[in-house]
Protein backbone atom coordinates (compact mmCIF):
# COMPACT_ATOMS: atom_id res chain seq x y z
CA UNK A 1 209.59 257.69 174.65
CA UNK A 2 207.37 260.94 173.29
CA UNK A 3 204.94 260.31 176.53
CA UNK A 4 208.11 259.93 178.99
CA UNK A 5 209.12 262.68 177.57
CA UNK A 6 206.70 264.96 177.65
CA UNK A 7 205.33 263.76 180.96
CA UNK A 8 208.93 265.26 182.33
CA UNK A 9 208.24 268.42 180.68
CA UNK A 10 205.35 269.14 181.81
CA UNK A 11 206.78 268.77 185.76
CA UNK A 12 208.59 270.62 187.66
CA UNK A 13 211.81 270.02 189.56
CA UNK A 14 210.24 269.75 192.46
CA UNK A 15 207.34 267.50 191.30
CA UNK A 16 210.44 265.26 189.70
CA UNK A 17 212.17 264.82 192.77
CA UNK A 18 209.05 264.37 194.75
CA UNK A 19 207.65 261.25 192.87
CA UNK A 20 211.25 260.03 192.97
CA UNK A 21 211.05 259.79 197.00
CA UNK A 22 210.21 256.35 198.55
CA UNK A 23 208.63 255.82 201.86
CA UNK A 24 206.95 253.10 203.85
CA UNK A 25 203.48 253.22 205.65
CA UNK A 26 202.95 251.48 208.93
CA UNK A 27 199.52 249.51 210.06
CA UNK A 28 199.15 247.04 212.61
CA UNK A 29 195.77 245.56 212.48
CA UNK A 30 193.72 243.23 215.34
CA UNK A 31 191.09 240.99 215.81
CA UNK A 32 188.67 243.68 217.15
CA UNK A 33 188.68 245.93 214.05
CA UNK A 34 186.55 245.68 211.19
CA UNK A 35 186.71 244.75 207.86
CA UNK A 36 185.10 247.37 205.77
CA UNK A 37 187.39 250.05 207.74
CA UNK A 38 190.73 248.33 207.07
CA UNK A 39 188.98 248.24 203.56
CA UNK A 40 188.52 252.10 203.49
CA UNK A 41 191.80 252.99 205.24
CA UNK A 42 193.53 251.17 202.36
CA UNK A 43 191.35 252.77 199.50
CA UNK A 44 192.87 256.14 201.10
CA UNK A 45 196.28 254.91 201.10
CA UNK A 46 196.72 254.15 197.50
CA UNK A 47 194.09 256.69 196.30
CA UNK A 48 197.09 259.73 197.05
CA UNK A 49 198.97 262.24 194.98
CA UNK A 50 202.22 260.41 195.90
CA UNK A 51 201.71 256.44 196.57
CA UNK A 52 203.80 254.82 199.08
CA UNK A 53 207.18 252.20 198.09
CA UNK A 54 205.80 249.98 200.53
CA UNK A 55 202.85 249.49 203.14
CA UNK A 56 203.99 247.55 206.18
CA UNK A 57 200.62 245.67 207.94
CA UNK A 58 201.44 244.15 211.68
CA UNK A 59 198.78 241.49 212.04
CA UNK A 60 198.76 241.19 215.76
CA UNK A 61 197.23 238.30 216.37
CA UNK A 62 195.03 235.93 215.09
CA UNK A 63 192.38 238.00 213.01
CA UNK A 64 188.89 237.37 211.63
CA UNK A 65 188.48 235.30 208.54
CA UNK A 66 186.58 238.77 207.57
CA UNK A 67 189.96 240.73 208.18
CA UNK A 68 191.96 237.69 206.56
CA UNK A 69 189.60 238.09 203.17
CA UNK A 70 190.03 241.97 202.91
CA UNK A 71 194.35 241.35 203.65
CA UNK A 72 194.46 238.79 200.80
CA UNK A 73 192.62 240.77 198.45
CA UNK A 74 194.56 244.24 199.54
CA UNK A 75 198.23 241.70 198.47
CA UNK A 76 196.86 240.86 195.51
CA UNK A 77 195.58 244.10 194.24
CA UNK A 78 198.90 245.39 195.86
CA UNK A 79 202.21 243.73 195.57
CA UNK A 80 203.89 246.20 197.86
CA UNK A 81 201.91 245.01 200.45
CA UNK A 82 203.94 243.24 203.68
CA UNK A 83 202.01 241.71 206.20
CA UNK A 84 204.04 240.55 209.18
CA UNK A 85 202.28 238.33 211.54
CA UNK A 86 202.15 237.73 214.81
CA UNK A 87 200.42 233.92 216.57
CA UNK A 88 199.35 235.89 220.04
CA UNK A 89 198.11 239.57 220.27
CA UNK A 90 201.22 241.52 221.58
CA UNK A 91 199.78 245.17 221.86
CA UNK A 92 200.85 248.20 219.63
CA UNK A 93 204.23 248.89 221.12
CA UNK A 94 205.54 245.50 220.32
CA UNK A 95 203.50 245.64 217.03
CA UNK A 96 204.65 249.11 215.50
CA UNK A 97 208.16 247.97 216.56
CA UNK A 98 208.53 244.44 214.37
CA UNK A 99 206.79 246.58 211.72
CA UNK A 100 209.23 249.52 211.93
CA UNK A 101 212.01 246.93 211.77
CA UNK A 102 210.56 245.65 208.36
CA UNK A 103 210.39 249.15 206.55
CA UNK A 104 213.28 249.85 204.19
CA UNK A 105 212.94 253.64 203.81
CA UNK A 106 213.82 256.49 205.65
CA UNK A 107 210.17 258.41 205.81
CA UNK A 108 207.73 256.34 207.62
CA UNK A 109 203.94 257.53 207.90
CA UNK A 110 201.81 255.76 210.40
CA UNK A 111 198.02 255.22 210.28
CA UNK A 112 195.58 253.40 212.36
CA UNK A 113 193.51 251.02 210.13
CA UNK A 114 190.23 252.30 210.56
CA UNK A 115 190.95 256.34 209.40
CA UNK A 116 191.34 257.61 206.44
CA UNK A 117 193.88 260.01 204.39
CA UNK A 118 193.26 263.11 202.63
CA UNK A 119 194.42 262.30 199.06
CA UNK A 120 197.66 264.71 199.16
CA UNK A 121 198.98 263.47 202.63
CA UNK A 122 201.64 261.78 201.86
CA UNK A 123 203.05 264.42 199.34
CA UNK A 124 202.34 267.28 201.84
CA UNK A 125 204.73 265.32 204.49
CA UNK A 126 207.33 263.86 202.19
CA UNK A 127 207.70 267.43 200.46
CA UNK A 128 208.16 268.99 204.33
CA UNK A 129 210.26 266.23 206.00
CA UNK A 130 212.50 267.12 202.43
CA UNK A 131 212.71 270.78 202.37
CA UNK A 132 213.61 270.50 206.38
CA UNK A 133 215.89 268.36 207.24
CA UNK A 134 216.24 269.55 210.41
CA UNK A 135 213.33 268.25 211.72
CA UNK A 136 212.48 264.55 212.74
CA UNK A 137 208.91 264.06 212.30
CA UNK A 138 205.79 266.10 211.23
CA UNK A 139 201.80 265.45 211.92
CA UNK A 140 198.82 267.59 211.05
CA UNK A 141 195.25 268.13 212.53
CA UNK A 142 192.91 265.38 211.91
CA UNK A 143 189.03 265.84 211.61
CA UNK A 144 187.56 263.53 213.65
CA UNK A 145 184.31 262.08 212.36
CA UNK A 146 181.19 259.73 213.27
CA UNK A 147 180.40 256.94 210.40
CA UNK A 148 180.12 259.44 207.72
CA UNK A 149 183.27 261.67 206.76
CA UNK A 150 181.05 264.84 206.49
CA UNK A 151 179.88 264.34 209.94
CA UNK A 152 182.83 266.35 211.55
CA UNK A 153 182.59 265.93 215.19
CA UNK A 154 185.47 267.63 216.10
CA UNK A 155 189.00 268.84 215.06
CA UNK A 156 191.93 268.51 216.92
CA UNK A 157 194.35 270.74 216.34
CA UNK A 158 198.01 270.91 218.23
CA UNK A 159 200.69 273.56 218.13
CA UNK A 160 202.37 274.33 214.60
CA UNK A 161 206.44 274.64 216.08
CA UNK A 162 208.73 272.61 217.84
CA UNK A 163 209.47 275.24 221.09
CA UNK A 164 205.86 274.89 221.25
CA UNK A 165 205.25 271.69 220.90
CA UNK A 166 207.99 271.12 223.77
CA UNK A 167 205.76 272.83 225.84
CA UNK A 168 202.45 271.75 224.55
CA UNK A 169 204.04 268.04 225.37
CA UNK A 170 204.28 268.81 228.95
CA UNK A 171 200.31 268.78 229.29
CA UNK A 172 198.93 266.73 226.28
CA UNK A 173 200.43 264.66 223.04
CA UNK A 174 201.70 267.03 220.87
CA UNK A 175 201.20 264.77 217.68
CA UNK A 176 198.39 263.46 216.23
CA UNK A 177 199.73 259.81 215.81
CA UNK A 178 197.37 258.50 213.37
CA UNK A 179 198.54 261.14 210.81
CA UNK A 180 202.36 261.44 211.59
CA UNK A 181 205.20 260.92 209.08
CA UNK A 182 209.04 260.83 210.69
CA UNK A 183 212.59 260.09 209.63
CA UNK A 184 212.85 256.00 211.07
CA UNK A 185 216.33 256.81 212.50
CA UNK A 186 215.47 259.38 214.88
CA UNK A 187 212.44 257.04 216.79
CA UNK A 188 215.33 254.38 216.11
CA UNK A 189 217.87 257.01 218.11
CA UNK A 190 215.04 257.49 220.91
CA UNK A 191 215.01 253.58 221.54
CA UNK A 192 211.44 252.83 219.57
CA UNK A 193 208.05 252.27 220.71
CA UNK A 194 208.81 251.37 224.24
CA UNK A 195 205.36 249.28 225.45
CA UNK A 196 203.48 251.68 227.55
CA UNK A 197 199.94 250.78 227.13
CA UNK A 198 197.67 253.94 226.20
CA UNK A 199 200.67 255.83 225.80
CA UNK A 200 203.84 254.45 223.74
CA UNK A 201 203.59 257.53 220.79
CA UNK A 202 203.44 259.56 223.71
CA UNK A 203 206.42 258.43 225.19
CA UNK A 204 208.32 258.23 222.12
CA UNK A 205 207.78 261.53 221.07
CA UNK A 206 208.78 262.88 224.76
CA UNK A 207 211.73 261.09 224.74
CA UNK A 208 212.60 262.56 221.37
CA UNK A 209 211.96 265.90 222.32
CA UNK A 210 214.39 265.36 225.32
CA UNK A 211 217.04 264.13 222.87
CA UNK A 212 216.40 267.83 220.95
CA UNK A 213 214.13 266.49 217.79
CA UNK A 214 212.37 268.89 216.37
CA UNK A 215 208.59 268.21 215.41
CA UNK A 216 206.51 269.96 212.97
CA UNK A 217 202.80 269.90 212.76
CA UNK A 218 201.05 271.00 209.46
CA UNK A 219 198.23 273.56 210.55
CA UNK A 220 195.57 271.99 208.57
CA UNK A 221 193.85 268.35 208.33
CA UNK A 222 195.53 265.11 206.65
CA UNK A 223 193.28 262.59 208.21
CA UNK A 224 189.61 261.77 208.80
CA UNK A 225 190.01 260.00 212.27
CA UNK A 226 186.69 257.65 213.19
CA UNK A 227 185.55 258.85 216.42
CA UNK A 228 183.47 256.76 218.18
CA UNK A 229 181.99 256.26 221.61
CA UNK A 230 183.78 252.80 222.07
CA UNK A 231 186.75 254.82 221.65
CA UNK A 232 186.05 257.44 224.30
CA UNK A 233 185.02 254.14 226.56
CA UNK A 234 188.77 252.48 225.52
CA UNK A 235 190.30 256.09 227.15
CA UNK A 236 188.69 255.52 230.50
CA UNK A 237 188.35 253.11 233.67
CA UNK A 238 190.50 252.08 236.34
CA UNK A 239 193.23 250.47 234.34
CA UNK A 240 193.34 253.47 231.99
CA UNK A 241 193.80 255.59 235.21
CA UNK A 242 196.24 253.47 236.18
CA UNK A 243 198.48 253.23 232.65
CA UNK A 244 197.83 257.52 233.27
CA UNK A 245 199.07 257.69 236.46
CA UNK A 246 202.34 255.67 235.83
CA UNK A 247 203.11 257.71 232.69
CA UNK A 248 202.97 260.55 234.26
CA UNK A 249 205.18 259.19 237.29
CA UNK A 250 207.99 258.12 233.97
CA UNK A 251 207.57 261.88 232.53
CA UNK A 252 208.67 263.47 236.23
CA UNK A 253 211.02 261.07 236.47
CA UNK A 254 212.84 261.48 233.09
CA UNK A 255 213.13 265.53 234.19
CA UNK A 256 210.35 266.29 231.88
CA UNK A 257 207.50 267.81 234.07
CA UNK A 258 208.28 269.12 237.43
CA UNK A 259 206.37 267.67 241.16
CA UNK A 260 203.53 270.19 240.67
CA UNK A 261 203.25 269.33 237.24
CA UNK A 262 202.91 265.79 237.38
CA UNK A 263 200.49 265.70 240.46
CA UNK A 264 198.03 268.79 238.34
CA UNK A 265 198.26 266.37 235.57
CA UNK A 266 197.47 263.36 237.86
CA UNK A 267 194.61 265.14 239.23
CA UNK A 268 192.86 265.98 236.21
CA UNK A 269 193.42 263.35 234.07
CA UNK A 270 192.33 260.53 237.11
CA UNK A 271 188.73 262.58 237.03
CA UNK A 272 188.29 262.39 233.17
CA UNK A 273 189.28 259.01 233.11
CA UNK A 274 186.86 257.65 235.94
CA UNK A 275 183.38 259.85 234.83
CA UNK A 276 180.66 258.25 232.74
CA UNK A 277 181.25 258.03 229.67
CA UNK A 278 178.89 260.14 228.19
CA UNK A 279 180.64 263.34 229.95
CA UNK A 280 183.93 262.14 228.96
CA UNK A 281 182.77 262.47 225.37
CA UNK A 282 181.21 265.81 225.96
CA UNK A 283 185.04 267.22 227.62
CA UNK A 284 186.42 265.67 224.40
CA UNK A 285 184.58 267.67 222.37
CA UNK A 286 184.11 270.76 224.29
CA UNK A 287 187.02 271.40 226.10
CA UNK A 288 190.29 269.39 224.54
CA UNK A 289 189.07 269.83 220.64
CA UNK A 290 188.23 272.85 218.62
């Protein structure tokens, strides 16, 4: 009873309330991602100033018996572990929505299973998403990194206030997925990740914006995000083009962008998307990070 006590003491209000809060964390893993990454991503999840209720984990699809060894220890280390499973690989829409169904709080942060949290995440968003409860979901930059988290690449920093994120939407995602936290109701409200391959954060957070949510993004880095050139070879080719080109067809047609808008954004995007991929990674770098 002395320790309890004195443990309260020495906290503020604040501090109190804040360790009080629950929230869930959503992953979906697949077969394509590696072990010692899901491995890492973890160690960041439960190495924070404020630890998560729950962690929700999507398998989507049959895994590797590598990823299967890493899940069971990860349960048994952590009993608020959840892993929800699917037989055939769906695709993140369908994925993050089964998952979403299966967290019980109202605060869920999202992460993709190979990045990796700075330690006071999680308080940072809870403590914002609690102190403004007008707003319905709040990201950060992310450093984006090659194999070694001191080897910043790049950072990628978007707009700090909701006008300006409303705007900033029209041209590019205005949230750094990987690194969000938002209130589950309000992407309830919106309808969910609606499958849009490439693009269903995107899409959720332009429908939200339509419906008057407010987004916040906190103007320094919460995540390490692995950067790799695999990745910039996932963002191009025809079908990405293609997945661009309709999702920027949906955005005119929900009232979002105007004609000119959609065909600038057509035109631009169709030439990043279809050069090699070397120069792809240089316009990442260069031109759409800091």
């Amino acid at each position: 009873m002395y320790f309890i006590k004195e443990f309260f003491i020495s906290k503020s209000l604040t501090d109190i309330f804040l360790l009080l809060m629950e929230f869930s964390v959503l992953l979906s893993v697949y077969h394509k991602e590696k072990a010692e990454y899901l491995r890492q991503c973890f160690e960041s999840i439960y190495n924070q100033t404020l630890l998560p209720s729950e962690v929700i984990l999507v398998e989507d699809g049959k895994l590797t018996d590598e990823l299967y060894k890493v899940i069971s220890e990860l349960t048994y280390q952590h009993k608020n572990i959840k892993v929800i499973s699917y037989k055939e690989n769906q695709g993140l829409g369908f994925a993050l929505n089964l998952g979403l169904e299966h967290c019980s709080y109202e605060y869920v942060a999202r992460m993709d299973t190979d990045d990796i949290n700075f330690p006071q995440r999680f308080e940072e968003q809870v403590k914002f998403l609690t102190d403004h409860s007008e707003y319905a979901a709040v990201s950060a930059w992310i450093e984006e990194f090659d194999n070694d988290i001191k080897n910043i690449i790049s950072i990628r920093k978007i707009p700090e206030f909701d006008k300006e994120n409303y705007e900033f939407a029209k041209s590019r995602n205005p949230i750094n997925h990987p690194v969000v936290m938002f209130r589950k109701q309000s992407v309830l409200d919106a309808g969910g990740y609606i499958p849009f391959p490439q693009f269903e954060d995107y899409f959720l957070w332009v429908r939200m914006l339509l419906r008057g949510a407010k987004i916040y993004n906190i103007q320094h880095p919460l995540l390490h995000f692995r950067r790799s050139l695999d990745m910039i070879q996932r963002r191009g080719g025809r079908k990405y083009a293609v997945n661009e080109f309709l999702f920027q067809k949906e955005l005119h047609k929900l009232g979002y962008i105007s004609r000119p808008k959609m065909i600038k954004n057509i035109l631009i995007r169709m030439i990043v998307r279809i050069i090699p991929n070397n120069i792809r990674n240089f316009i990442y770098s260069k031109f759409l990070r800091d």
